[in-house]
C-alpha atoms as a PDB file:
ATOM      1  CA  UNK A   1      -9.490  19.051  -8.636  1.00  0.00           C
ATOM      2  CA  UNK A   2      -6.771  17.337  -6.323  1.00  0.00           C
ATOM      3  CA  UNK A   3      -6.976  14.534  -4.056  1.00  0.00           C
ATOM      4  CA  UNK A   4      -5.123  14.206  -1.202  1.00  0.00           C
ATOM      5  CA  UNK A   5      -4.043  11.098  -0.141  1.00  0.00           C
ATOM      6  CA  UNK A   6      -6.304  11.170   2.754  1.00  0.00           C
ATOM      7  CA  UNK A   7      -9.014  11.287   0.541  1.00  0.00           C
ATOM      8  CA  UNK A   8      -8.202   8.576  -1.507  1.00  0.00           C
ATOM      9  CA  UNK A   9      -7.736   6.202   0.843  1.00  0.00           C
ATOM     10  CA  UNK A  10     -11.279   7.405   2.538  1.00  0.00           C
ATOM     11  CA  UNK A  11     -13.035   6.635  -0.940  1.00  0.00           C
ATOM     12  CA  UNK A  12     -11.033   3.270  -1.113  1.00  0.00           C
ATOM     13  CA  UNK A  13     -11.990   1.983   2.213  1.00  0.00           C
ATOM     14  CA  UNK A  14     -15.727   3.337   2.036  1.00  0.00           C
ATOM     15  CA  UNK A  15     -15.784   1.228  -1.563  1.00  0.00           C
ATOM     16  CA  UNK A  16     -14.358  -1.841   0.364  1.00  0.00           C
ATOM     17  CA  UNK A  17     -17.262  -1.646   3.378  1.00  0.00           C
ATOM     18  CA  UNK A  18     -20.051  -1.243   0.201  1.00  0.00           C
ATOM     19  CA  UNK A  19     -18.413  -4.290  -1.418  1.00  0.00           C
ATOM     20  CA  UNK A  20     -17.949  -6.127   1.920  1.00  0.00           C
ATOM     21  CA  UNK A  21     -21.998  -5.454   2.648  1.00  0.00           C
ATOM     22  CA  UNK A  22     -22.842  -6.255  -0.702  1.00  0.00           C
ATOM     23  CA  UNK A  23     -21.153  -9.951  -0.875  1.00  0.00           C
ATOM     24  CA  UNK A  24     -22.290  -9.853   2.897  1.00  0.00           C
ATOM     25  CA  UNK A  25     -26.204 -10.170   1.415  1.00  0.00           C
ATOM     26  CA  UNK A  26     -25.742 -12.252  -1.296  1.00  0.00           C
ATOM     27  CA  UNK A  27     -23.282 -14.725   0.609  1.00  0.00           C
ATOM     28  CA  UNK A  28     -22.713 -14.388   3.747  1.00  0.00           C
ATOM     29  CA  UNK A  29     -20.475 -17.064   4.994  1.00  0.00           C
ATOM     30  CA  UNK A  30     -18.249 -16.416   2.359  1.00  0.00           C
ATOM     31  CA  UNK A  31     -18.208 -12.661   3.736  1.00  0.00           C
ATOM     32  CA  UNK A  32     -17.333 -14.071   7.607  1.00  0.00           C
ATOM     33  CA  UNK A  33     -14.915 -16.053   5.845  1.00  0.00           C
ATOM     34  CA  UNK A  34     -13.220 -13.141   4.354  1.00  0.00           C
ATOM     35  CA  UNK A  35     -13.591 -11.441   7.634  1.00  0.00           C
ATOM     36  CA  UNK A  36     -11.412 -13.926   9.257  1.00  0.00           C
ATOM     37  CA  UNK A  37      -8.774 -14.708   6.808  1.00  0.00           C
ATOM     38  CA  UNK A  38      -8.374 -10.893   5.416  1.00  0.00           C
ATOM     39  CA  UNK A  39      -5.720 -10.414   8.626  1.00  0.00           C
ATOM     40  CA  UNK A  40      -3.695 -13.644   8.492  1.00  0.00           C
ATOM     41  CA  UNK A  41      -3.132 -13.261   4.706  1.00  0.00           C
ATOM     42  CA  UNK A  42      -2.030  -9.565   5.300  1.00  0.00           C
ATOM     43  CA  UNK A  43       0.070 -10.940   8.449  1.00  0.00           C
ATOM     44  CA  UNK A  44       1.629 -13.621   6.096  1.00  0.00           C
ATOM     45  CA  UNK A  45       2.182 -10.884   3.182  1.00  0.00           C
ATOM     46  CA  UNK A  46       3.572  -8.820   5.774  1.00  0.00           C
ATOM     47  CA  UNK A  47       7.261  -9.694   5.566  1.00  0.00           C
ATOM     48  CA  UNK A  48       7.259  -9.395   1.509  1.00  0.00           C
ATOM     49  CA  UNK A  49       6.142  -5.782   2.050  1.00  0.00           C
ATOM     50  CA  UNK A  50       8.825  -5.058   4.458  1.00  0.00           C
ATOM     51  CA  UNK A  51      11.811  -6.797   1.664  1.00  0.00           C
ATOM     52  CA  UNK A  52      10.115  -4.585  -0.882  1.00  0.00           C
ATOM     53  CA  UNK A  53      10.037  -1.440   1.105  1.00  0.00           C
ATOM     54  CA  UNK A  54      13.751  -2.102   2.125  1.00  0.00           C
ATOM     55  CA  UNK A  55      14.702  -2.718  -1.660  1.00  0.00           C
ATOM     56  CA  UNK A  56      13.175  -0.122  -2.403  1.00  0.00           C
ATOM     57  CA  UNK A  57      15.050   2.580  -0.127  1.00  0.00           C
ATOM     58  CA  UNK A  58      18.651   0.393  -0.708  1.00  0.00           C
ATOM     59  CA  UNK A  59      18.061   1.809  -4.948  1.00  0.00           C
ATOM     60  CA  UNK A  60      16.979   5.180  -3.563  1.00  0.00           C
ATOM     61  CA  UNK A  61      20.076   5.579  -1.620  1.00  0.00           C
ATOM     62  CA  UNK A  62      22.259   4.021  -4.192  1.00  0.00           C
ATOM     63  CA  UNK A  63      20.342   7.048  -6.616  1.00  0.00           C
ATOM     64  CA  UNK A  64      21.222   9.644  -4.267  1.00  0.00           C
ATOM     65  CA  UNK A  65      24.869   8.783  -4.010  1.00  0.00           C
ATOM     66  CA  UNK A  66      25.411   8.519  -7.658  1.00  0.00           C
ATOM     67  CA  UNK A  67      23.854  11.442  -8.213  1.00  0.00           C
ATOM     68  CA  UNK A  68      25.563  13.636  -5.134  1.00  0.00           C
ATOM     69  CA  UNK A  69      28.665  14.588  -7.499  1.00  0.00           C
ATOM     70  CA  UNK A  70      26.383  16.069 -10.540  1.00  0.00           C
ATOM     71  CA  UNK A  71      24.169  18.490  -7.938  1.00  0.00           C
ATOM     72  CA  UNK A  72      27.220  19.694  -5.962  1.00  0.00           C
ATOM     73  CA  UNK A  73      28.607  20.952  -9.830  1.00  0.00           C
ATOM     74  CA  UNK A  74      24.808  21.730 -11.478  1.00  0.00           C
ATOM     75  CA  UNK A  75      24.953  24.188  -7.774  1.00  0.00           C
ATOM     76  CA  UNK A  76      28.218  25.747  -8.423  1.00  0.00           C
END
């Protein structure tokens, strides 16, 4: 059976909301709490996502030139 990715990320986040409800009735301050702080920790993680991302495409690019030379002559 395949997943798409839409599908995946539909299970995770209905998982999350079940979890959320769950600590939600057996502590629920500590639920508001995540509520709250959940977006400023993603806000500060933010920036380490975007360095990652861009590191990433920098060794993809870097890949794709080394590599241009040996698919021009594997096409030939």
């Amino acid at each position: 059976m395949f997943y798409t990715l839409q599908t995946t990320t539909a299970v995770k986040t209905l998982l999350a909301l079940i979890l959320w409800c769950l600590l939600f009735v057996l502590c629920w301050p500590l639920a508001l709490v995540m509520i709250v702080l959940f977006p400023i920790v993603w806000l500060l993680l933010l920036p380490f996502k975007i360095v990652g991302l861009s590191i990433d495409l920098v060794f993809k690019l870097i890949g794709a030139i080394l590599l241009f030379p040996f698919k021009l002559v594997k096409s030939l």
